[in-house]
N, C-alpha and C. Protein backbone atom coordinates (compact mmCIF):
# COMPACT_ATOMS: atom_id res chain seq x y z
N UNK A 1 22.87 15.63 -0.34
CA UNK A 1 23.27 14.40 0.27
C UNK A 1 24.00 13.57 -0.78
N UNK A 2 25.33 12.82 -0.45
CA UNK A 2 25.71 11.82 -0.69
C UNK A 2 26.00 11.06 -1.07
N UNK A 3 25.21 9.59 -1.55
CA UNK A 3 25.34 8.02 -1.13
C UNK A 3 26.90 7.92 -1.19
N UNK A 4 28.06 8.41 -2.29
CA UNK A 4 29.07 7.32 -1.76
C UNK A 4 30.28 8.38 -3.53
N UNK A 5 31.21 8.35 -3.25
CA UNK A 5 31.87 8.26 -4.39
C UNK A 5 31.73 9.83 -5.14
N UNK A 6 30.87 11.14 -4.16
CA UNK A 6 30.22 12.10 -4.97
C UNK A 6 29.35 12.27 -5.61
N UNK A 7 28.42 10.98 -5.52
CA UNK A 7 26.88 11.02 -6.52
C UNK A 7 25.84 10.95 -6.12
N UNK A 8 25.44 12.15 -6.39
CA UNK A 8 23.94 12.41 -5.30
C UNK A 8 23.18 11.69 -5.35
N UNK A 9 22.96 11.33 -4.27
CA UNK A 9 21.15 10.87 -3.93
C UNK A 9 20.14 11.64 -3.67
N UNK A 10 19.34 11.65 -4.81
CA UNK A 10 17.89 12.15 -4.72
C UNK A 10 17.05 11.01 -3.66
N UNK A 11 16.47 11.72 -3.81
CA UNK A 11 15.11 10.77 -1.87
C UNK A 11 13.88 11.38 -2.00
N UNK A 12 12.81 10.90 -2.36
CA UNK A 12 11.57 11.09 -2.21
C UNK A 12 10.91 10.22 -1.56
N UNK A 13 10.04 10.82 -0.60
CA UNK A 13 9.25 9.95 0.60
C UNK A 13 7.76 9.79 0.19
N UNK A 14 7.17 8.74 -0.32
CA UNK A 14 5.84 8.98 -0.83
C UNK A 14 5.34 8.25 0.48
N UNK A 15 4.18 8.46 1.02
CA UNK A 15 3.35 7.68 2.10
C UNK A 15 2.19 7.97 2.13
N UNK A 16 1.09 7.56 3.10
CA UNK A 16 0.40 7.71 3.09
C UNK A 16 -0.11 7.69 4.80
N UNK A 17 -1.09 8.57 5.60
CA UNK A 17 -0.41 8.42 7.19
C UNK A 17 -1.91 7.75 7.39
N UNK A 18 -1.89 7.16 8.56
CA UNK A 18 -3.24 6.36 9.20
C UNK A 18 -4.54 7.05 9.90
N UNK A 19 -5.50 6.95 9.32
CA UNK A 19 -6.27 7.74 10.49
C UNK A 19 -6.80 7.33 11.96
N UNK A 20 -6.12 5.83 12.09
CA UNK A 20 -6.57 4.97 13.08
C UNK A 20 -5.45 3.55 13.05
N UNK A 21 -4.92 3.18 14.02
CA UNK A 21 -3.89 2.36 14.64
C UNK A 21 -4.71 1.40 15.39
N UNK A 22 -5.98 0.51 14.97
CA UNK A 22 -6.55 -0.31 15.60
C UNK A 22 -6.04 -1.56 15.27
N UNK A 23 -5.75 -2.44 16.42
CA UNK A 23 -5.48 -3.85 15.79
C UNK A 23 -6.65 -4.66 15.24
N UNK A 24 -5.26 -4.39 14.04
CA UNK A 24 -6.86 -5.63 13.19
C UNK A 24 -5.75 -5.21 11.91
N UNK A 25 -6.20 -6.31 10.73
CA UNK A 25 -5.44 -6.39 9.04
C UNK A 25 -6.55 -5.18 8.10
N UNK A 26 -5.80 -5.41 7.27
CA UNK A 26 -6.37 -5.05 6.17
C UNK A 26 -6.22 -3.04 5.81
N UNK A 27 -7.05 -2.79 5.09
CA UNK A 27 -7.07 -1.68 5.10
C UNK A 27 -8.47 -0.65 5.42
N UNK A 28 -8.37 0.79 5.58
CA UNK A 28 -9.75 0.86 6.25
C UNK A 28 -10.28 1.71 4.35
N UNK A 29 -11.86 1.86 4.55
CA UNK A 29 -12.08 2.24 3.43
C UNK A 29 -11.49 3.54 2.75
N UNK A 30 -11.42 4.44 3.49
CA UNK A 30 -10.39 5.62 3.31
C UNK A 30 -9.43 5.06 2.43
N UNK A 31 -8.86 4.88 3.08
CA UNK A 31 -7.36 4.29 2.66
C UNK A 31 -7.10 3.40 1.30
N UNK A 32 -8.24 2.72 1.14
CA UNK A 32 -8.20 2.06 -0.16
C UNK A 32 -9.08 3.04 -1.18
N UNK A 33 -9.77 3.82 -0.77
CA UNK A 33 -9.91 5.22 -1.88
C UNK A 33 -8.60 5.79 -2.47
N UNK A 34 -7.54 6.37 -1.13
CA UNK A 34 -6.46 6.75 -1.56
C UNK A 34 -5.51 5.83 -2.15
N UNK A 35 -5.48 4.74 -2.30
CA UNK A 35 -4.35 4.23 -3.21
C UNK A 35 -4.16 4.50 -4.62
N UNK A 36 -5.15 4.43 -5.32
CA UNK A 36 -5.19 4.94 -7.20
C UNK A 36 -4.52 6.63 -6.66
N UNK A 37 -4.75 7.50 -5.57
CA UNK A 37 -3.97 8.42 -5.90
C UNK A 37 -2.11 8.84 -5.94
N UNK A 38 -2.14 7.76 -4.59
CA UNK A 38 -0.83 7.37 -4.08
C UNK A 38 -0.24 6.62 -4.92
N UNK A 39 -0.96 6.05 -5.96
CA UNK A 39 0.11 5.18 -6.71
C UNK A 39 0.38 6.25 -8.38
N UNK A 40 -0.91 7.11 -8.28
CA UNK A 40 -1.01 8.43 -9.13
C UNK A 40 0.49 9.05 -9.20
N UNK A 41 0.83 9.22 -7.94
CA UNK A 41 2.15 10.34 -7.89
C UNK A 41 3.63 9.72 -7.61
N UNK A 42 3.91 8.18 -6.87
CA UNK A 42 4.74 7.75 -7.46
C UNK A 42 5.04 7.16 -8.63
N UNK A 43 4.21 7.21 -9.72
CA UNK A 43 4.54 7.24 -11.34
C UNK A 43 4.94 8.47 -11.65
N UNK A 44 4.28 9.83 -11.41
CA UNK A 44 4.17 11.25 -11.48
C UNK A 44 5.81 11.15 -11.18
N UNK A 45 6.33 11.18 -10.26
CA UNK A 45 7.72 11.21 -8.97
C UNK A 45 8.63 10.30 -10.31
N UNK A 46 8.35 9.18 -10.70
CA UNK A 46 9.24 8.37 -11.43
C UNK A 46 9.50 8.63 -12.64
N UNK A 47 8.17 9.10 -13.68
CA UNK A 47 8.40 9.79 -14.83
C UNK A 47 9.16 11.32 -14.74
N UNK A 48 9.37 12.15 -13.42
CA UNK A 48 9.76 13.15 -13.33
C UNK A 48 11.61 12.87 -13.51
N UNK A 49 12.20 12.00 -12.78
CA UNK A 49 13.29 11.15 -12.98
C UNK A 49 13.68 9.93 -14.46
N UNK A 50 12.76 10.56 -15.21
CA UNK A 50 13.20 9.59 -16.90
C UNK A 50 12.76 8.06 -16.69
N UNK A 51 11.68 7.46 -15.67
CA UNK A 51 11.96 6.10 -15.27
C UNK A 51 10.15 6.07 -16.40
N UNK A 52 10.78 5.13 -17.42
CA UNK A 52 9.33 4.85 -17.59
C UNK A 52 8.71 3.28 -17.01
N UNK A 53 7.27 3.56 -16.83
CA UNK A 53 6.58 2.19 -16.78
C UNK A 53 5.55 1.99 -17.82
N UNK A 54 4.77 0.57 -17.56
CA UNK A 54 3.71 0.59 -18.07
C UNK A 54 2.74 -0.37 -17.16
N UNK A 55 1.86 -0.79 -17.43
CA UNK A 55 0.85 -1.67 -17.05
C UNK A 55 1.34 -3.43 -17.58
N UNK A 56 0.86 -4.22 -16.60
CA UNK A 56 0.96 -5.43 -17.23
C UNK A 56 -0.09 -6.05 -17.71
N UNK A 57 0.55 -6.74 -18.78
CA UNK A 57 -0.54 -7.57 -19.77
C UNK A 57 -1.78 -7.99 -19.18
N UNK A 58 -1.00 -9.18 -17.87
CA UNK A 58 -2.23 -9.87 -17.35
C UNK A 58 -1.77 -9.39 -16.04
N UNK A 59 -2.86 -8.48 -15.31
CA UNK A 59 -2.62 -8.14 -13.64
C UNK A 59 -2.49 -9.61 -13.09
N UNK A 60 -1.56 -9.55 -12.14
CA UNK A 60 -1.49 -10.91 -11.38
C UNK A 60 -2.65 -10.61 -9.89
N UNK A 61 -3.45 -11.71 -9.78
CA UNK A 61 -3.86 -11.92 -8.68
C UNK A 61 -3.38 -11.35 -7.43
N UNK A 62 -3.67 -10.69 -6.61
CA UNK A 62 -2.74 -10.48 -5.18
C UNK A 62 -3.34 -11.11 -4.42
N UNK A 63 -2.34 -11.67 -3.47
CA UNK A 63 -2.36 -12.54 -2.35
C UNK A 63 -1.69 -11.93 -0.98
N UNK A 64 -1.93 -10.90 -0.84
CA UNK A 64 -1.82 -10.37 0.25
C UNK A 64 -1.73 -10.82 1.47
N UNK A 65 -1.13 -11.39 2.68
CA UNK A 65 -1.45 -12.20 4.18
C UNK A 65 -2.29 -11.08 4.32
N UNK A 66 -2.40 -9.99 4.54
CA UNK A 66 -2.83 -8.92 5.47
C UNK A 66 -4.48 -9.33 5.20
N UNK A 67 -4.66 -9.51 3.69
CA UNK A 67 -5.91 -9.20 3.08
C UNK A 67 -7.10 -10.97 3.71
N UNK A 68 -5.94 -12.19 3.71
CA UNK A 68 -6.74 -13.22 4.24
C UNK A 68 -7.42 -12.40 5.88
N UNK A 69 -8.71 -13.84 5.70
CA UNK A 69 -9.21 -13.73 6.78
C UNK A 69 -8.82 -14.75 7.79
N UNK A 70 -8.44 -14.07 9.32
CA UNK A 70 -7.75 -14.56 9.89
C UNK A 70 -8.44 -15.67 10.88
N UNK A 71 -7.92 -16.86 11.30
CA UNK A 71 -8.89 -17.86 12.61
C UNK A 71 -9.06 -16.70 13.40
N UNK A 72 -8.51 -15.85 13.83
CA UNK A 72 -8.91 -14.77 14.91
C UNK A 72 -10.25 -14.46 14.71
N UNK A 73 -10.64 -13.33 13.04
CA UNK A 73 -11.50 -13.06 12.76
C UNK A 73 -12.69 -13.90 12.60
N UNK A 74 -12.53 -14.90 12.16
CA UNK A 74 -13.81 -15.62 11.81
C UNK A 74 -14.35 -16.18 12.75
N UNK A 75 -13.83 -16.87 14.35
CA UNK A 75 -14.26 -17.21 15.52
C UNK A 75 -14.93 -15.77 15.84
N UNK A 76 -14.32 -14.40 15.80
CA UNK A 76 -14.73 -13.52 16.45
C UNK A 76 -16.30 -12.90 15.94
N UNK A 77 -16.27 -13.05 14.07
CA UNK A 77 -17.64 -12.99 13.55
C UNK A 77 -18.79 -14.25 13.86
N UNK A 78 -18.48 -14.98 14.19
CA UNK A 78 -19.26 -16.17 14.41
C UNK A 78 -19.77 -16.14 15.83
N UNK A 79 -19.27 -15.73 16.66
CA UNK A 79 -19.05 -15.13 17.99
C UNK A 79 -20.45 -14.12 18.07
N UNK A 80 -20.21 -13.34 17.48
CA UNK A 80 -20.90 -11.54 17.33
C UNK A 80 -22.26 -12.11 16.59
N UNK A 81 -22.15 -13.28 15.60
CA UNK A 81 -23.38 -13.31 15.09
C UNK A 81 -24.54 -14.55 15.94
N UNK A 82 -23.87 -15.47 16.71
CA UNK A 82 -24.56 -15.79 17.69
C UNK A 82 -25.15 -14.80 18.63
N UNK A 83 -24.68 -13.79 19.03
CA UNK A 83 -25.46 -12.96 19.90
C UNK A 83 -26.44 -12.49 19.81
């Protein structure tokens, strides 16, 4: 393939697939097992292409939307724990 001018584009697809499509945020526990591996092999994938990284000094905080808890959720636990 391609991109433009005669200079190939290499394409690697890293993902990871769902075992469940329920509405709702966040991630399920599975899934946050697999991330240290998934993030394992796109370094693996990037050092294979000459790209180096490293770690940062000070990890920044993540602030994720997905990861807040939502007015949905918390009416709905408050809900469930009256019962």
């Amino acid at each position: 393939m391609e991109l433009f001018r005669g200079v190939p584009l290499d394409v690697v697809l890293i993902g990871m697939g769902g075992a469940s499509f329920e509405h709702r945020t966040g991630l399920s526990g599975d899934a946050r097992r697999q991330l240290v591996a998934l993030a394992e092999r796109v370094l693996r994938e990037l050092a294979l292409r000459g790209v180096s990284w490293r770690d940062r000094e000070r990890p920044g905080a993540t602030d994720a939307w997905w990861e807040r808890p939502s007015v949905h959720n918390i009416d709905l636990q408050r809900s469930q724990a009256s019962q």
